[in-house]
N, C-alpha and C. Protein backbone atom coordinates (compact mmCIF):
# COMPACT_ATOMS: atom_id res chain seq x y z
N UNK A 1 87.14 109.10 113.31
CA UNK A 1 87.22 108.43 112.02
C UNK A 1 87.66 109.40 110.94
N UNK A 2 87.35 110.73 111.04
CA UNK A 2 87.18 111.52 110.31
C UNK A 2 88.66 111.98 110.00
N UNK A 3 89.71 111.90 111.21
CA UNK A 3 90.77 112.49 111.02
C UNK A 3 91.86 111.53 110.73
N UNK A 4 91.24 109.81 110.87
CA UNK A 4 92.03 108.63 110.35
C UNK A 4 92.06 108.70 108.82
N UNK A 5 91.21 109.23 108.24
CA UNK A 5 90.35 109.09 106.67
C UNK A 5 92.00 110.69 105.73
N UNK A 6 91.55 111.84 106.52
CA UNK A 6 92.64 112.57 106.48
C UNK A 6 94.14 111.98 106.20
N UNK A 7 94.32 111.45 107.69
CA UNK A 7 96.04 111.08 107.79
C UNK A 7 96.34 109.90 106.56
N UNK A 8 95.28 109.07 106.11
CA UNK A 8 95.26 108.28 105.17
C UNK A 8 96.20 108.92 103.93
N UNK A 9 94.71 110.32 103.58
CA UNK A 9 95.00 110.90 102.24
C UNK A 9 96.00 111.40 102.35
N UNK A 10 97.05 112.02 103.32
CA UNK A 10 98.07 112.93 103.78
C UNK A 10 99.36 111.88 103.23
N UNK A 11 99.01 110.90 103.79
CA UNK A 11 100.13 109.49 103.31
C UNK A 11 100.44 109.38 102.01
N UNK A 12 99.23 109.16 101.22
CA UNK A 12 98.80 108.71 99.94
C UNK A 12 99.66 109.98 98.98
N UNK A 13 99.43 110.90 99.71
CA UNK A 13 100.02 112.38 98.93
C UNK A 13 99.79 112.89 97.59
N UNK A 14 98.75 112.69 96.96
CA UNK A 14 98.23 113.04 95.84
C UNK A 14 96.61 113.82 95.94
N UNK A 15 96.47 114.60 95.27
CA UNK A 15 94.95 114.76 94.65
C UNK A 15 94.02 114.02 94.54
N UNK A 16 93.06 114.12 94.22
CA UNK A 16 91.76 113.18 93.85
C UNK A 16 92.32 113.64 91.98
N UNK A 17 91.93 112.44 91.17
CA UNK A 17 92.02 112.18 89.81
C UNK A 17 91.48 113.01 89.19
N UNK A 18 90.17 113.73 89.74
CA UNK A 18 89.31 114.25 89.03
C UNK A 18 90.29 115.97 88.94
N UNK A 19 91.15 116.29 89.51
CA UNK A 19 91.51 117.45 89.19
C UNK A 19 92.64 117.25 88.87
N UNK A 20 93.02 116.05 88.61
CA UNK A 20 94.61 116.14 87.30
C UNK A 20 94.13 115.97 85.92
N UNK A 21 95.31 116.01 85.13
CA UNK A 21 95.24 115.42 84.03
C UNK A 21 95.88 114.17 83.41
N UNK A 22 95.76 113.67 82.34
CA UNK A 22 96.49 112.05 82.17
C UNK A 22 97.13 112.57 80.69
N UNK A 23 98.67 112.08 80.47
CA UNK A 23 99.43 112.80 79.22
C UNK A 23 100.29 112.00 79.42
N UNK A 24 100.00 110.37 78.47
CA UNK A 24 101.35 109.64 78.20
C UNK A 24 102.17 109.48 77.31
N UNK A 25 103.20 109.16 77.59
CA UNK A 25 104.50 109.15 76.61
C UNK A 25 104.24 108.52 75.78
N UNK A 26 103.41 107.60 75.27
CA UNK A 26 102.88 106.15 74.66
C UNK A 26 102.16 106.17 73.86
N UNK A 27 101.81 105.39 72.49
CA UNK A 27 100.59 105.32 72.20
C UNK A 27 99.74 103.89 72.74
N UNK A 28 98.26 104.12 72.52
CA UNK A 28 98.01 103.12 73.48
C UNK A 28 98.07 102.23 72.32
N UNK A 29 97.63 100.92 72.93
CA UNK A 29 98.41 99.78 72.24
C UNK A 29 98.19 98.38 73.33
N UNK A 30 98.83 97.44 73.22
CA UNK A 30 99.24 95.91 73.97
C UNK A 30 100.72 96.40 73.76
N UNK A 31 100.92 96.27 74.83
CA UNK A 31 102.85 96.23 75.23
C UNK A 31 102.82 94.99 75.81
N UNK A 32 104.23 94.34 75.38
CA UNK A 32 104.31 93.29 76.14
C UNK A 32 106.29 93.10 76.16
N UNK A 33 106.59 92.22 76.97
CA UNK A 33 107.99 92.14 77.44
C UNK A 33 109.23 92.28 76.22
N UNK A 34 109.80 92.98 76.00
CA UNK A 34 110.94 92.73 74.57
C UNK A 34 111.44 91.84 74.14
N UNK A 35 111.75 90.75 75.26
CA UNK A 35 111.84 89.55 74.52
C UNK A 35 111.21 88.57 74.17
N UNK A 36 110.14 88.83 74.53
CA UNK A 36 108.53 87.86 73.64
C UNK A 36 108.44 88.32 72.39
N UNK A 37 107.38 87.53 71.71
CA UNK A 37 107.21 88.11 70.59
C UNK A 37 105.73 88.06 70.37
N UNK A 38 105.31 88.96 69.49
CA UNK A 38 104.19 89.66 69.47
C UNK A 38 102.32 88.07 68.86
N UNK A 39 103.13 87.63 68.04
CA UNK A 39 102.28 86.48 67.81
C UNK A 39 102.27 85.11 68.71
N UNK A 40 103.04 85.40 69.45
CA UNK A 40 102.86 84.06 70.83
C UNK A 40 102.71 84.63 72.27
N UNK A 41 102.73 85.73 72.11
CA UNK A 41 102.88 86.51 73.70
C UNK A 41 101.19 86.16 74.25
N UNK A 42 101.46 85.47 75.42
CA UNK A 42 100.12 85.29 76.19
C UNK A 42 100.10 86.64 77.63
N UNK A 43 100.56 87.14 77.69
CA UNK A 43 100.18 88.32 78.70
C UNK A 43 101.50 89.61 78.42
N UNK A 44 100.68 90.38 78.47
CA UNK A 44 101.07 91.86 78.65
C UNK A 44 100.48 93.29 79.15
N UNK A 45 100.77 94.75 78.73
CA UNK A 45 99.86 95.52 79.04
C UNK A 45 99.10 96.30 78.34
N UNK A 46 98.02 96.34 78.49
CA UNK A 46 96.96 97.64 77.53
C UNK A 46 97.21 98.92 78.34
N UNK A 47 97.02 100.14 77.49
CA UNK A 47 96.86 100.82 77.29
C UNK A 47 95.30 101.34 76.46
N UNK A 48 94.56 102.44 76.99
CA UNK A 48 93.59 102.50 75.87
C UNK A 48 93.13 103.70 76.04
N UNK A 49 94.07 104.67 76.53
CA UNK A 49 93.91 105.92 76.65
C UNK A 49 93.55 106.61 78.08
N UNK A 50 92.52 105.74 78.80
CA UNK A 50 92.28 106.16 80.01
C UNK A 50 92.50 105.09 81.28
N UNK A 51 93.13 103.87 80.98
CA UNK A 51 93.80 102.60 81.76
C UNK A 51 94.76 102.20 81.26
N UNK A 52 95.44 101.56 82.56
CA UNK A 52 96.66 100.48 82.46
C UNK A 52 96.79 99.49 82.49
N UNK A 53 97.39 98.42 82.48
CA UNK A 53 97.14 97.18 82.92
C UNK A 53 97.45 95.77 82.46
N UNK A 54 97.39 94.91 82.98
CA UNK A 54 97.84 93.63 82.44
C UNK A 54 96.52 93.04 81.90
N UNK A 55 97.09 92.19 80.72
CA UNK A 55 95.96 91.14 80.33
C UNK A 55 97.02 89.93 79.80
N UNK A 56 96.37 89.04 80.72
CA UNK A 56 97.05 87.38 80.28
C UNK A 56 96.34 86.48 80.57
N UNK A 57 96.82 85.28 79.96
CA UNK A 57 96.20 84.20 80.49
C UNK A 57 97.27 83.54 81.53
N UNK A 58 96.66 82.45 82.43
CA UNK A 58 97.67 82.38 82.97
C UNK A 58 97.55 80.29 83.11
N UNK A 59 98.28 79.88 84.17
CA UNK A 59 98.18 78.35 84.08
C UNK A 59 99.50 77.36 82.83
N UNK A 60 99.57 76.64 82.81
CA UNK A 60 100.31 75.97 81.34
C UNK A 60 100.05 75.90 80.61
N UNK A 61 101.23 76.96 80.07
CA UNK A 61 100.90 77.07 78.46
C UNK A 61 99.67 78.07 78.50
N UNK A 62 99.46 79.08 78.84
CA UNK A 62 98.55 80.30 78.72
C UNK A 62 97.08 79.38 78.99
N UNK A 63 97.02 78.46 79.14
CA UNK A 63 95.52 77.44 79.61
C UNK A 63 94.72 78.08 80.03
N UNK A 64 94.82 78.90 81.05
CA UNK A 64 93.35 79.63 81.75
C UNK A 64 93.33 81.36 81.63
N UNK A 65 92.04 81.49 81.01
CA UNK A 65 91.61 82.83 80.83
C UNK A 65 90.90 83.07 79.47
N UNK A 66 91.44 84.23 79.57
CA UNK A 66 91.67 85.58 79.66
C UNK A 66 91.49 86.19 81.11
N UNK A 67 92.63 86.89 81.70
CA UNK A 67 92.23 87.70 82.79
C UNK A 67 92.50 89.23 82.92
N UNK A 68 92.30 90.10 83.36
CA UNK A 68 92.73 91.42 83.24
C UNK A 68 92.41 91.98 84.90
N UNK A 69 93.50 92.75 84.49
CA UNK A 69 94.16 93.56 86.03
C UNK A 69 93.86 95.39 85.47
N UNK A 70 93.12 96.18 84.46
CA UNK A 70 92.91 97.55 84.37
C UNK A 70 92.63 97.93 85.62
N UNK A 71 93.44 99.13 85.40
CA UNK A 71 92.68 100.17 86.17
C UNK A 71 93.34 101.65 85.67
N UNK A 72 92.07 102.46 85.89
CA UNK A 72 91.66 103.94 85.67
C UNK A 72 93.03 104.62 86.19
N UNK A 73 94.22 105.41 84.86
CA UNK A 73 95.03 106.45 85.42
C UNK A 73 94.18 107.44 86.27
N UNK A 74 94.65 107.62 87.60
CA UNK A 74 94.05 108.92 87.65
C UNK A 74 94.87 110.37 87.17
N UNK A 75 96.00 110.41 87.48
CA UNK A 75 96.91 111.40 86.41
C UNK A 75 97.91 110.50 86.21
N UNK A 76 98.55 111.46 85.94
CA UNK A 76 100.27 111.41 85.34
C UNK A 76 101.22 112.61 85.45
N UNK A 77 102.43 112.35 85.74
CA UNK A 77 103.19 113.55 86.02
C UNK A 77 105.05 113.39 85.63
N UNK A 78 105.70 114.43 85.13
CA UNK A 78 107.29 113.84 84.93
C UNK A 78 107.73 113.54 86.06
N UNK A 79 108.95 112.35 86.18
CA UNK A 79 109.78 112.24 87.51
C UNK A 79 110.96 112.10 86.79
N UNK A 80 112.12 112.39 87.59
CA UNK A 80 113.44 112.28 87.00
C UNK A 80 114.03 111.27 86.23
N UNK A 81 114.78 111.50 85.28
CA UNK A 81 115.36 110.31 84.69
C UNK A 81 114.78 110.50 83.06
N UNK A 82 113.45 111.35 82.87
CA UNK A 82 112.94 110.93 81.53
C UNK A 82 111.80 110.35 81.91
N UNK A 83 111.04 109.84 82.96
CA UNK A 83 110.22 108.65 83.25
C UNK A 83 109.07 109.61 83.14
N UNK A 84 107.63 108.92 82.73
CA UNK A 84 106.31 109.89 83.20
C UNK A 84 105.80 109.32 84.34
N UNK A 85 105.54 109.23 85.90
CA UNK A 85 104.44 108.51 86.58
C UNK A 85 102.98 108.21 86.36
N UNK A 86 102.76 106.75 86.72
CA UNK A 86 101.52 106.73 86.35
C UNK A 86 100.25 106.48 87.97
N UNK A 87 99.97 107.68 88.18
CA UNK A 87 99.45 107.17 89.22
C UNK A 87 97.44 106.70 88.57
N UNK A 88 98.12 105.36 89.76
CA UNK A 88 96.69 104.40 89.31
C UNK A 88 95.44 104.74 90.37
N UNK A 89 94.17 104.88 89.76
CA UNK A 89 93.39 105.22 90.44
C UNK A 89 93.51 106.56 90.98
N UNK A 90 92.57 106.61 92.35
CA UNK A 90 92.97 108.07 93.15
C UNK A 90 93.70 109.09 93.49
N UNK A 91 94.56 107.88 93.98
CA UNK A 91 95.67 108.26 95.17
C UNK A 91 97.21 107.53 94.87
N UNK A 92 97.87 108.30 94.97
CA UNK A 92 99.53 107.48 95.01
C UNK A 92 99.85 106.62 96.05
N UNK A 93 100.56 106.12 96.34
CA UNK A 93 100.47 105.08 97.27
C UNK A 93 102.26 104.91 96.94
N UNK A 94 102.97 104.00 98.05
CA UNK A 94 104.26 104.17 97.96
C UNK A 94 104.85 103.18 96.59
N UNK A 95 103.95 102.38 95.90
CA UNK A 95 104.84 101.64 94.55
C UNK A 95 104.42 102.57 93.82
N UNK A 96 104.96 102.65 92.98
CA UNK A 96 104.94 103.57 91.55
C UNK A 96 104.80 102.43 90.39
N UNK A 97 104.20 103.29 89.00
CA UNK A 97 104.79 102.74 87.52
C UNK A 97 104.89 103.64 87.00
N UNK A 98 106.60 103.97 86.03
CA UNK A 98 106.56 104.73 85.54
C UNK A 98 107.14 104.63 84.63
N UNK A 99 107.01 105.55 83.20
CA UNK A 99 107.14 104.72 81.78
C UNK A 99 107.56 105.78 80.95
N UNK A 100 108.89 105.22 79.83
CA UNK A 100 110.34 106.44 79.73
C UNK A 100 109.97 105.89 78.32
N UNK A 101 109.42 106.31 77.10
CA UNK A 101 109.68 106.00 75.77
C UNK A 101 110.85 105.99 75.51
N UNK A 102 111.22 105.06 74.59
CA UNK A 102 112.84 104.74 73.81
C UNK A 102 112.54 105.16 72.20
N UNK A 103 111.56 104.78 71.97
CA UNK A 103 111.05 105.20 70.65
C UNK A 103 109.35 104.66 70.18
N UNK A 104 109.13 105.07 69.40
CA UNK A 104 107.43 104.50 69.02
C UNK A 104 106.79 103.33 69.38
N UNK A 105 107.60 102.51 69.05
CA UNK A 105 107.15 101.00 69.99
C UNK A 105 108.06 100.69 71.00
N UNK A 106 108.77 101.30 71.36
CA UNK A 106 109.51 100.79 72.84
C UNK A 106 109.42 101.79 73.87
N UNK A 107 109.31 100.66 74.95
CA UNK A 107 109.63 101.83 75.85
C UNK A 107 110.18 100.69 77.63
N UNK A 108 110.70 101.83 78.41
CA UNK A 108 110.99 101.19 79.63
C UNK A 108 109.85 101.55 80.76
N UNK A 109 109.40 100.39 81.47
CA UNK A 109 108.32 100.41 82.27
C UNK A 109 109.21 100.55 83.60
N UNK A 110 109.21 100.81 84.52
CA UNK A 110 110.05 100.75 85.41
C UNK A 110 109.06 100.56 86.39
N UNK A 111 108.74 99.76 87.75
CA UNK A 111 108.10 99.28 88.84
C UNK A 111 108.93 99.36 89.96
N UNK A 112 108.46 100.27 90.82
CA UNK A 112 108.78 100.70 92.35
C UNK A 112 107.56 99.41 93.23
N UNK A 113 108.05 98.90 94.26
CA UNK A 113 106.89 97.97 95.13
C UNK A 113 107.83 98.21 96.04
N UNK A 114 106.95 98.00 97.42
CA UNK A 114 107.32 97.95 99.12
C UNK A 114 108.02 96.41 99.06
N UNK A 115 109.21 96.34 99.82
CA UNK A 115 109.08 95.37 100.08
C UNK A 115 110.56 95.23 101.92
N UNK A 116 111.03 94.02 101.95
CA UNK A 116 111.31 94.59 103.18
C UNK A 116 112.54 95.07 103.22
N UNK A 117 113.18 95.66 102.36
CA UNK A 117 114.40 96.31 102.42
C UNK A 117 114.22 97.85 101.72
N UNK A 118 113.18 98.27 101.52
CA UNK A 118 112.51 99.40 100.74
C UNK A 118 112.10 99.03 99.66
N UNK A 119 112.14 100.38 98.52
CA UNK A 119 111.35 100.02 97.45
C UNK A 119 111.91 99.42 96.56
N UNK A 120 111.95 98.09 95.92
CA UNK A 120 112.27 97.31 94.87
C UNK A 120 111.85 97.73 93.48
N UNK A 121 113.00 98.10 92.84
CA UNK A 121 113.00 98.85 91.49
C UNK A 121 112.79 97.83 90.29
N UNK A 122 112.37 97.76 89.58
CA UNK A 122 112.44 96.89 88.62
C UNK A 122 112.32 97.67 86.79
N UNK A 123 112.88 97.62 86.13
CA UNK A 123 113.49 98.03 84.96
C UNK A 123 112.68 96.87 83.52
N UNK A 124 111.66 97.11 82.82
CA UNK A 124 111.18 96.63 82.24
C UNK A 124 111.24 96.20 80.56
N UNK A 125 112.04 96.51 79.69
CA UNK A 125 111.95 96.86 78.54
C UNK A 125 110.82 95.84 77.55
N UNK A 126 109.99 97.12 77.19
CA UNK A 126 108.56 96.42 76.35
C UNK A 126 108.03 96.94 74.86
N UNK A 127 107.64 96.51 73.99
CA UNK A 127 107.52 96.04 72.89
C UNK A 127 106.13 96.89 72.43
N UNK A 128 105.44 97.65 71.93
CA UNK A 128 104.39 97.81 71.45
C UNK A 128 104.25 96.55 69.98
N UNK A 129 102.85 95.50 70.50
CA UNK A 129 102.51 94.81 69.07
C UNK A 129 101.16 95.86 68.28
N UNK A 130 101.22 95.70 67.29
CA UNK A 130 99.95 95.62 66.40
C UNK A 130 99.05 94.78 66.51
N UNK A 131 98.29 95.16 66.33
CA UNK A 131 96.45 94.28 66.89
C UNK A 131 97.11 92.95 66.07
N UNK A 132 97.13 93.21 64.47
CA UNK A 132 97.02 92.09 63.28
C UNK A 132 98.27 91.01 63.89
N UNK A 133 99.44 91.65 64.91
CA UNK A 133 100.69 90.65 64.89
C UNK A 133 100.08 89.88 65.57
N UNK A 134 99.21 89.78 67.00
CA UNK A 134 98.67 89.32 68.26
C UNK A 134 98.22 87.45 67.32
N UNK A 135 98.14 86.74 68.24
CA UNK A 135 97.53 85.39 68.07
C UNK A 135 95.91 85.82 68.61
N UNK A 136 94.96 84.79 67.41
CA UNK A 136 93.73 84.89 67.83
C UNK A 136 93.43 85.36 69.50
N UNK A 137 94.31 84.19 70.12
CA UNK A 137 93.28 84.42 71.19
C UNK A 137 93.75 85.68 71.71
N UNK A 138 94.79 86.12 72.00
CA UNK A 138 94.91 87.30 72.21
C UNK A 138 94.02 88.62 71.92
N UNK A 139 93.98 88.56 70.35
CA UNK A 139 93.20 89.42 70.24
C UNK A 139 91.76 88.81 70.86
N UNK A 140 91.40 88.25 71.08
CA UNK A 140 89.60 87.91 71.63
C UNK A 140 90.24 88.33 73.11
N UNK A 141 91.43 88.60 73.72
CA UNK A 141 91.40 88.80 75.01
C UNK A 141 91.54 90.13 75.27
N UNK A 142 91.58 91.23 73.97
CA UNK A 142 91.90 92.69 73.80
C UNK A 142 90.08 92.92 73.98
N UNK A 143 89.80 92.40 73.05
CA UNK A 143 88.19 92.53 72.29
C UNK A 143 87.89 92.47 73.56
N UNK A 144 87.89 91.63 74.65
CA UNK A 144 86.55 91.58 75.14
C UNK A 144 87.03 92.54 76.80
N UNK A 145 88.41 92.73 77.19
CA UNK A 145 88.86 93.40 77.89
C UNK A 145 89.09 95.06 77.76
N UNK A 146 89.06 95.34 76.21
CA UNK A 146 90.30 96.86 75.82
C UNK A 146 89.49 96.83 74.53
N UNK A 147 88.54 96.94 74.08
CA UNK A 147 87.92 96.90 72.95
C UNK A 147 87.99 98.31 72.33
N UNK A 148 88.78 99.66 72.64
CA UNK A 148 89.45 100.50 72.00
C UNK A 148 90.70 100.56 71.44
N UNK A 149 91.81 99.28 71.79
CA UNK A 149 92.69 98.89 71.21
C UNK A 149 93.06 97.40 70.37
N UNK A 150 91.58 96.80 70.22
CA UNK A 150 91.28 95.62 69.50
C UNK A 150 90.62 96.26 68.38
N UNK A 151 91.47 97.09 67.40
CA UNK A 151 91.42 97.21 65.96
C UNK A 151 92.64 96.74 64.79
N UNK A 152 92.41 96.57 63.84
CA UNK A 152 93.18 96.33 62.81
C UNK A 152 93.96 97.58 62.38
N UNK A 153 95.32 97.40 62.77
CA UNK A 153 96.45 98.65 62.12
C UNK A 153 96.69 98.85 60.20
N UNK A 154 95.85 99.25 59.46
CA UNK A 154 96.36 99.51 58.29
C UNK A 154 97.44 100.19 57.83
């Protein structure tokens, strides 16, 4: 068992979290897709300094939720192109997310996933909103999910 647990981590090819560090290009915030807009957008991603992640509602017409998908960076590191990686949790694993600022509120998310022709790239361009732009429920879906980035921007 002992040496299945090994060949695992050998795969995975990363560190344990606890001996990297986390340094993103970003401020944290709700990002959400560039062509939404910030007072009707029902799902996007938080940021809150030490997670990633989606929060939406989902169903017709944003109907059911609030739901959230966080999870704990365990580091971060440069990869070519400009991009920072974000490895989630522990261990790397063969999808990636990795995220190239364009400027203060923009930036490109880019998504690596397995699939059956290799890894499927996907190219994201996303929006940083302000807490105050968000629709109520939104913000009650920051508050009760990301409650370090459910403040008022003066």
């Amino acid at each position: 068992m002992r040496g299945w647990i090994l060949a695992l981590a050998a795969i995975a090819g990363s560190a344990p979290a606890a001996a990297q560090t986390i340094s993103m290009p970003i401020a944290k915030g709700f990002w959400i897709n560039a062509t939404d807009k910030c007072g009707t957008a029902t799902n996007g991603y938080a940021y809150d300094g030490a997670r990633w992640g989606a929060i939406y509602y989902a169903g017709p017409n944003g109907s059911m939720g609030p739901f959230a998908e966080l999870e704990k960076i365990g580091r971060t590191n440069p990869v070519p192109g400009g991009f920072t990686n974000m490895q989630i949790g522990d261990y790397q694993g063969a999808g990636y997310f990795h995220l190239k600022p364009v400027d203060p509120i923009r930036v490109i998310l880019r998504t690596g996933a397995p699939g059956p022709e290799g890894i499927q790239v996907m190219d994201d361009p996303l929006v940083k909103c302000d807490y105050a732009a968000l629709s109520p429920k939104m913000k009650q879906a920051l508050q009760k999910f990301a409650p370090a980035i459910a403040v008022t921007t003066r």
